[in-house]
C-alpha atoms as a PDB file:
ATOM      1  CA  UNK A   1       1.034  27.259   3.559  1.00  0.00           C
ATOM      2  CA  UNK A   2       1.967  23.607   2.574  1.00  0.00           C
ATOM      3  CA  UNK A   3      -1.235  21.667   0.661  1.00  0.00           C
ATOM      4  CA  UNK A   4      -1.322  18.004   1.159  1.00  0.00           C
ATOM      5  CA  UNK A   5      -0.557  15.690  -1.223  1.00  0.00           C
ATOM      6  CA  UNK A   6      -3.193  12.662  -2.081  1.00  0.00           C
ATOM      7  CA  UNK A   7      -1.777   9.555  -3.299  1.00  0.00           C
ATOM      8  CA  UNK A   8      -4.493   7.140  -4.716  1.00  0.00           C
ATOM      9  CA  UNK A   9      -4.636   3.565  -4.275  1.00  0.00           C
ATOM     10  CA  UNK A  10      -7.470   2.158  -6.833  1.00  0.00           C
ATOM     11  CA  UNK A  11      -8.185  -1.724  -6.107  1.00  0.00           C
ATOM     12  CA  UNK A  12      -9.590  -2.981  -9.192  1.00  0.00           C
ATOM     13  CA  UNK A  13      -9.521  -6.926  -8.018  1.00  0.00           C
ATOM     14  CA  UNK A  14     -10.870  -8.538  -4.900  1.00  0.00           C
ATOM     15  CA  UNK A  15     -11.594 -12.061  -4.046  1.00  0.00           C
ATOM     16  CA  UNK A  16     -10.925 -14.310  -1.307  1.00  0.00           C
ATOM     17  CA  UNK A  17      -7.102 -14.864  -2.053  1.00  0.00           C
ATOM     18  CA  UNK A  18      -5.533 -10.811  -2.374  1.00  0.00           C
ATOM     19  CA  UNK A  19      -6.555  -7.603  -3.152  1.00  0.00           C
ATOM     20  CA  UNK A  20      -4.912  -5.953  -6.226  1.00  0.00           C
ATOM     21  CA  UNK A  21      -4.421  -2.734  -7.088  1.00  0.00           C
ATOM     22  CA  UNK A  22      -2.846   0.711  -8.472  1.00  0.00           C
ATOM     23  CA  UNK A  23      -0.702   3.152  -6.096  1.00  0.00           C
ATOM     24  CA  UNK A  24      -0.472   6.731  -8.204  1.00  0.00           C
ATOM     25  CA  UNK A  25       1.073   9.791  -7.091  1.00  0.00           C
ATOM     26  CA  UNK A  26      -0.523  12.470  -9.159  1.00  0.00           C
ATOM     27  CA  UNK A  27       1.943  15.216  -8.753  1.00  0.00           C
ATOM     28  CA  UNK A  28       4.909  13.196  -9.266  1.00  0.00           C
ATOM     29  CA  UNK A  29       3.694  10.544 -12.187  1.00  0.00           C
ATOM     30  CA  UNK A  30       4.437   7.900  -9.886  1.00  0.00           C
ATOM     31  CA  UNK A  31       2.531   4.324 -10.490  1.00  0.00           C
ATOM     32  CA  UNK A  32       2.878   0.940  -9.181  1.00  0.00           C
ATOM     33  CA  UNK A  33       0.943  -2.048  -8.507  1.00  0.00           C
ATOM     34  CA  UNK A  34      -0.251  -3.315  -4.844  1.00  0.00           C
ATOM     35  CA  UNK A  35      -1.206  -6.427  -3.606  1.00  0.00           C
ATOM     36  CA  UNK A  36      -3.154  -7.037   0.262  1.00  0.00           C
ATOM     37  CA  UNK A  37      -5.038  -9.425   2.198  1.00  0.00           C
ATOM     38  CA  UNK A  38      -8.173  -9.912   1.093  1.00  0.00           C
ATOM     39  CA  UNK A  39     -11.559  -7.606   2.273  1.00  0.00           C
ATOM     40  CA  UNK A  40     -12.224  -9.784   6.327  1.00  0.00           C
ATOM     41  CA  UNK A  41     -13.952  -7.551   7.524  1.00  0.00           C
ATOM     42  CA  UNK A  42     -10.825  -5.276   8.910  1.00  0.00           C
ATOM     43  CA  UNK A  43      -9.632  -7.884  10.654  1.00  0.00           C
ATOM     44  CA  UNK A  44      -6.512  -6.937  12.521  1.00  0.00           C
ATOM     45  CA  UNK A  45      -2.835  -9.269  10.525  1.00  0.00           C
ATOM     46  CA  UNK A  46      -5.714 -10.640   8.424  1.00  0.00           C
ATOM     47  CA  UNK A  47      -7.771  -8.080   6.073  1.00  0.00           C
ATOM     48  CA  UNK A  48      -7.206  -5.426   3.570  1.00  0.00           C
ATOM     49  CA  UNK A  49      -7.986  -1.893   5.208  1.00  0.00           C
ATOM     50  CA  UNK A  50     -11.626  -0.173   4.355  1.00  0.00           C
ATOM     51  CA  UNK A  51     -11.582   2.212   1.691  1.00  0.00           C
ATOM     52  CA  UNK A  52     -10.774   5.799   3.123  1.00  0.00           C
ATOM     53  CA  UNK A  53      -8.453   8.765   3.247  1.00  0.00           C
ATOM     54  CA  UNK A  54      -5.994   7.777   5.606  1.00  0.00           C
ATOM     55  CA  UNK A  55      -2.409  10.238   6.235  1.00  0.00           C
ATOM     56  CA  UNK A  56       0.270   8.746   4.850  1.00  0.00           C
ATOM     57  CA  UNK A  57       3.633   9.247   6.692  1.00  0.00           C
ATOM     58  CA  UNK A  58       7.282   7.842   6.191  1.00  0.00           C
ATOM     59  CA  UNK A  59       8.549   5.694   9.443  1.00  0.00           C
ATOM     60  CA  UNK A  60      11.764   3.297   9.802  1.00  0.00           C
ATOM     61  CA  UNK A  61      11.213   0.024  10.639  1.00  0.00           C
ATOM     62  CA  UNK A  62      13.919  -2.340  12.015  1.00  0.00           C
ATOM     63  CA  UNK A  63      12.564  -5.297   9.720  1.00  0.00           C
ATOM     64  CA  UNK A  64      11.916  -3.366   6.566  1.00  0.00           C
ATOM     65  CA  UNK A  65      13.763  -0.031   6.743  1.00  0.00           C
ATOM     66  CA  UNK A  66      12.171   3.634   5.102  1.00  0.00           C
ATOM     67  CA  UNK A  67       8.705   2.956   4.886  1.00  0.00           C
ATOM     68  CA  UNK A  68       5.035   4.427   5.230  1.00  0.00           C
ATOM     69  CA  UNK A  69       2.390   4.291   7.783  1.00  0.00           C
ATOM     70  CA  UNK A  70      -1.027   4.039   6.960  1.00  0.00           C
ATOM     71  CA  UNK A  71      -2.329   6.276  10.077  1.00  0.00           C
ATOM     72  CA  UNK A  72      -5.379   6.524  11.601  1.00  0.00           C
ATOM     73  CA  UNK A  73      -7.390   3.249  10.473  1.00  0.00           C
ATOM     74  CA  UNK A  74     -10.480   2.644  12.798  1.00  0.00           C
ATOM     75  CA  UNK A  75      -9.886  -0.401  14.477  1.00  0.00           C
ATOM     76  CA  UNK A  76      -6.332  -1.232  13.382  1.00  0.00           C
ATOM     77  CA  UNK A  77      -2.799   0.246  13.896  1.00  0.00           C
ATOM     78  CA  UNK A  78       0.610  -0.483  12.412  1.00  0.00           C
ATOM     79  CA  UNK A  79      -0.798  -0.421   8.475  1.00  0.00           C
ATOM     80  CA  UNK A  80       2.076  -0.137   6.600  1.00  0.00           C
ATOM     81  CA  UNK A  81       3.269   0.024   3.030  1.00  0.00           C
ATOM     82  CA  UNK A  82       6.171  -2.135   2.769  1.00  0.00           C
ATOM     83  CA  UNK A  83       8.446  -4.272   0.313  1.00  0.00           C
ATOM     84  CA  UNK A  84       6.947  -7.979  -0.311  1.00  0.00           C
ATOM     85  CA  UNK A  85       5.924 -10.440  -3.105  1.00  0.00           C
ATOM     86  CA  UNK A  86       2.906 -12.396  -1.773  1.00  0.00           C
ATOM     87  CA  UNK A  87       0.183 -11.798   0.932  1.00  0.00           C
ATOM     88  CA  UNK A  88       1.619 -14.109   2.784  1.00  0.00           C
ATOM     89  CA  UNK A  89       4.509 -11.270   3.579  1.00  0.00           C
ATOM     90  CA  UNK A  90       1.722  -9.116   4.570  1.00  0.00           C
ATOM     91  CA  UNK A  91      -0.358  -8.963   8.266  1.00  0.00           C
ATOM     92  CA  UNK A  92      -2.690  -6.058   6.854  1.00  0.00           C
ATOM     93  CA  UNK A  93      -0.213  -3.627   4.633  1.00  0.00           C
ATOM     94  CA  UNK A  94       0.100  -2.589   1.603  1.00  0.00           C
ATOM     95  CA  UNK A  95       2.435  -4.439  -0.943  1.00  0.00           C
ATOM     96  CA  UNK A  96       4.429  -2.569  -3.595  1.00  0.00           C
ATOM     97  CA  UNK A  97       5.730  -3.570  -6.778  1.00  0.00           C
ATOM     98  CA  UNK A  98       6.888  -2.748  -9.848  1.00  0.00           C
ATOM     99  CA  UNK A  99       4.798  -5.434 -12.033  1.00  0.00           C
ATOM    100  CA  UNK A 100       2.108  -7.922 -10.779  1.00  0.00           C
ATOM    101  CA  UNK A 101       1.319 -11.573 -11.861  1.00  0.00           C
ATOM    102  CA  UNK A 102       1.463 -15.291 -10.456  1.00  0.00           C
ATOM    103  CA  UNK A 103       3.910 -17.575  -9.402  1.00  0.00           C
ATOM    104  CA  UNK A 104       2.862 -21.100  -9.442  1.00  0.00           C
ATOM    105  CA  UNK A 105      -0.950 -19.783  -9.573  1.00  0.00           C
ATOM    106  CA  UNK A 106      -0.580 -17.621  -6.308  1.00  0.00           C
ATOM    107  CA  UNK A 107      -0.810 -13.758  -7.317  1.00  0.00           C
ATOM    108  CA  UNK A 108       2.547 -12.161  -6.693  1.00  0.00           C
ATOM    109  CA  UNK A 109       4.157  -8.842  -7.261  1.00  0.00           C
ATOM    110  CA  UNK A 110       7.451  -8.261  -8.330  1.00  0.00           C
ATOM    111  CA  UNK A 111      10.569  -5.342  -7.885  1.00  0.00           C
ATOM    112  CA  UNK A 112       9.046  -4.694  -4.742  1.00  0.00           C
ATOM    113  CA  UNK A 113      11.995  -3.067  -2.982  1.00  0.00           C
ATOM    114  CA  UNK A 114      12.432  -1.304  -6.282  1.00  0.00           C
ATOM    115  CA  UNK A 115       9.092   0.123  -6.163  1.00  0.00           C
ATOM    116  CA  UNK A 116       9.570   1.289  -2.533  1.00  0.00           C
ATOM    117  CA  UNK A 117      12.443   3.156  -2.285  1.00  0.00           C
ATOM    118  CA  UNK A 118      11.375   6.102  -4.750  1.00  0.00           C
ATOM    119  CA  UNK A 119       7.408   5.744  -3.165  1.00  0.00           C
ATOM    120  CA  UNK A 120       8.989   6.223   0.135  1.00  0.00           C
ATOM    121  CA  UNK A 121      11.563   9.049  -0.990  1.00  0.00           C
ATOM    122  CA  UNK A 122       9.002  11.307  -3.045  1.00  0.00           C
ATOM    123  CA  UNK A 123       6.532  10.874  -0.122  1.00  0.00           C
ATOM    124  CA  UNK A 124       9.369  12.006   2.410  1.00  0.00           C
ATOM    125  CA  UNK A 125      10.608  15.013  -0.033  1.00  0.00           C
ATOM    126  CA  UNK A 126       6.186  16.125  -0.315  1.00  0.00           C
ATOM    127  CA  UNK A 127       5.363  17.162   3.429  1.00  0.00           C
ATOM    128  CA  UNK A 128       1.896  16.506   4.503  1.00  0.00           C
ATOM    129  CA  UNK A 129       0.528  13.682   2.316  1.00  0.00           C
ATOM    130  CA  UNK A 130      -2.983  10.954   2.749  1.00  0.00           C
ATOM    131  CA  UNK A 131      -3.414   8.028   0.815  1.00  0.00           C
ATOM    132  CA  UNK A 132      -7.323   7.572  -0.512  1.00  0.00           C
ATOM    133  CA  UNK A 133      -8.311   3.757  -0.724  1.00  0.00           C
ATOM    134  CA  UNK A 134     -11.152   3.238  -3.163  1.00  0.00           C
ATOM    135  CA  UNK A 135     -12.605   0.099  -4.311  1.00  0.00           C
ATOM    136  CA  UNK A 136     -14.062  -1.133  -8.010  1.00  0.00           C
ATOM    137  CA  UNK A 137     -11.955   1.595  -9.820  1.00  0.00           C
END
Protein backbone atom coordinates (compact mmCIF):
# COMPACT_ATOMS: atom_id res chain seq x y z
CA UNK A 1 0.00 0.00 0.00
CA UNK A 2 1.38 3.42 -1.25
CA UNK A 3 1.37 6.29 1.82
CA UNK A 4 0.95 9.78 0.65
CA UNK A 5 3.42 12.13 0.61
CA UNK A 6 2.82 15.78 2.39
CA UNK A 7 4.64 18.60 1.01
CA UNK A 8 4.47 21.75 3.30
CA UNK A 9 4.07 25.17 2.23
CA UNK A 10 4.79 27.52 5.47
CA UNK A 11 3.86 31.34 4.65
CA UNK A 12 5.78 33.28 7.02
CA UNK A 13 4.87 36.91 5.31
CA UNK A 14 1.53 38.38 4.41
CA UNK A 15 0.47 41.83 3.62
CA UNK A 16 -1.49 43.49 1.08
CA UNK A 17 1.15 43.21 -1.82
CA UNK A 18 2.18 38.98 -1.86
CA UNK A 19 2.27 36.23 0.24
CA UNK A 20 5.72 34.65 0.89
CA UNK A 21 6.67 31.54 1.78
CA UNK A 22 8.62 28.03 2.12
CA UNK A 23 7.68 24.87 -0.18
CA UNK A 24 9.55 21.64 1.66
CA UNK A 25 9.36 18.18 0.65
CA UNK A 26 10.25 16.24 3.72
CA UNK A 27 11.15 12.96 2.24
CA UNK A 28 13.16 14.27 -0.48
CA UNK A 29 15.06 17.49 1.28
CA UNK A 30 13.52 19.57 -1.21
CA UNK A 31 13.10 23.54 -0.30
CA UNK A 32 12.21 26.55 -2.16
CA UNK A 33 10.67 29.80 -1.71
CA UNK A 34 6.94 30.83 -2.93
CA UNK A 35 5.43 33.89 -3.60
CA UNK A 36 1.12 34.44 -4.13
CA UNK A 37 -1.48 36.94 -4.20
CA UNK A 38 -2.16 38.29 -1.20
CA UNK A 39 -4.97 36.72 1.60
CA UNK A 40 -8.74 38.46 -0.49
CA UNK A 41 -10.70 36.56 0.92
CA UNK A 42 -10.28 33.45 -1.73
CA UNK A 43 -11.11 35.46 -4.29
CA UNK A 44 -11.09 33.57 -7.54
CA UNK A 45 -7.44 35.20 -10.17
CA UNK A 46 -7.13 37.47 -7.12
CA UNK A 47 -6.23 35.79 -3.56
CA UNK A 48 -3.84 33.43 -2.04
CA UNK A 49 -5.69 30.00 -1.28
CA UNK A 50 -6.89 29.31 2.60
CA UNK A 51 -4.62 27.35 4.55
CA UNK A 52 -5.48 23.52 4.13
CA UNK A 53 -4.41 20.10 2.96
CA UNK A 54 -5.13 20.16 -0.51
CA UNK A 55 -3.84 16.86 -3.11
CA UNK A 56 -1.24 17.84 -5.01
CA UNK A 57 -1.06 16.33 -8.56
CA UNK A 58 1.29 16.88 -11.68
CA UNK A 59 -0.80 18.23 -14.94
CA UNK A 60 0.60 19.73 -18.40
CA UNK A 61 -0.35 22.91 -19.25
CA UNK A 62 -0.08 24.37 -22.80
CA UNK A 63 1.21 27.83 -21.32
CA UNK A 64 3.54 26.53 -18.68
CA UNK A 65 4.30 22.86 -19.39
CA UNK A 66 4.82 19.92 -16.27
CA UNK A 67 3.21 21.42 -13.50
CA UNK A 68 0.98 20.83 -10.27
CA UNK A 69 -2.57 21.25 -9.42
CA UNK A 70 -3.65 22.41 -6.27
CA UNK A 71 -7.02 20.17 -6.18
CA UNK A 72 -9.91 20.45 -4.38
CA UNK A 73 -9.95 24.23 -3.04
CA UNK A 74 -13.53 25.24 -1.85
CA UNK A 75 -14.61 27.82 -4.00
CA UNK A 76 -11.82 27.92 -6.59
CA UNK A 77 -10.43 25.59 -9.35
CA UNK A 78 -7.38 25.68 -11.59
CA UNK A 79 -4.76 26.46 -8.43
CA UNK A 80 -1.66 25.75 -9.76
CA UNK A 81 2.00 25.77 -8.89
CA UNK A 82 3.77 27.19 -11.72
CA UNK A 83 7.08 29.03 -12.92
CA UNK A 84 6.89 33.03 -12.37
CA UNK A 85 8.77 36.00 -10.78
CA UNK A 86 6.09 38.43 -9.51
CA UNK A 87 2.35 38.15 -8.48
CA UNK A 88 1.55 39.80 -11.22
CA UNK A 89 2.34 36.28 -13.22
CA UNK A 90 0.01 34.74 -10.86
CA UNK A 91 -4.23 34.61 -10.98
CA UNK A 92 -4.28 32.54 -7.57
CA UNK A 93 -1.13 29.90 -7.83
CA UNK A 94 1.61 29.22 -6.27
CA UNK A 95 5.02 30.77 -7.40
CA UNK A 96 8.30 28.84 -7.19
CA UNK A 97 11.71 29.91 -6.92
CA UNK A 98 14.92 29.23 -6.10
CA UNK A 99 15.73 32.60 -4.00
CA UNK A 100 13.30 35.47 -3.10
CA UNK A 101 13.86 39.31 -2.89
CA UNK A 102 12.79 42.68 -4.72
CA UNK A 103 13.20 44.16 -7.87
CA UNK A 104 12.74 47.81 -7.94
CA UNK A 105 10.84 47.46 -4.39
CA UNK A 106 8.22 44.87 -5.76
CA UNK A 107 8.90 41.33 -4.03
CA UNK A 108 10.10 38.92 -6.66
CA UNK A 109 11.37 35.42 -6.81
CA UNK A 110 13.99 34.21 -8.81
CA UNK A 111 15.20 30.61 -10.81
CA UNK A 112 11.71 29.94 -10.97
CA UNK A 113 11.73 27.45 -13.84
CA UNK A 114 14.74 26.07 -12.06
CA UNK A 115 12.88 25.47 -8.99
CA UNK A 116 10.02 23.77 -10.91
CA UNK A 117 11.28 21.26 -12.89
CA UNK A 118 12.78 18.99 -9.97
CA UNK A 119 9.37 20.07 -7.62
CA UNK A 120 7.37 18.81 -10.45
CA UNK A 121 9.63 15.63 -11.23
CA UNK A 122 10.02 14.32 -7.49
CA UNK A 123 6.24 14.95 -7.06
CA UNK A 124 5.54 12.86 -10.36
CA UNK A 125 8.23 9.99 -9.33
CA UNK A 126 6.15 10.00 -5.26
CA UNK A 127 2.51 8.71 -6.20
CA UNK A 128 -0.20 10.03 -4.08
CA UNK A 129 0.99 13.35 -2.61
CA UNK A 130 -1.17 16.76 -0.68
CA UNK A 131 0.30 19.93 -0.14
CA UNK A 132 -0.60 21.46 3.61
CA UNK A 133 -0.88 25.40 3.50
CA UNK A 134 -0.27 26.88 6.93
CA UNK A 135 0.00 30.40 7.85
CA UNK A 136 2.41 32.40 10.59
CA UNK A 137 5.01 29.51 10.51
Amino acid sequence: MSRVKRAMLHRYFMDESCTRGVLTLPWNGLTMYTLERPWLDNAQSVSCIPPGLYPLAPVYSNHFGNILAVQNVEGRSLIRVHSGNKVAHSKGCILVGQSAGFVKKVPFIFQSKAALRPLVKVITASGLCELEVVNGV
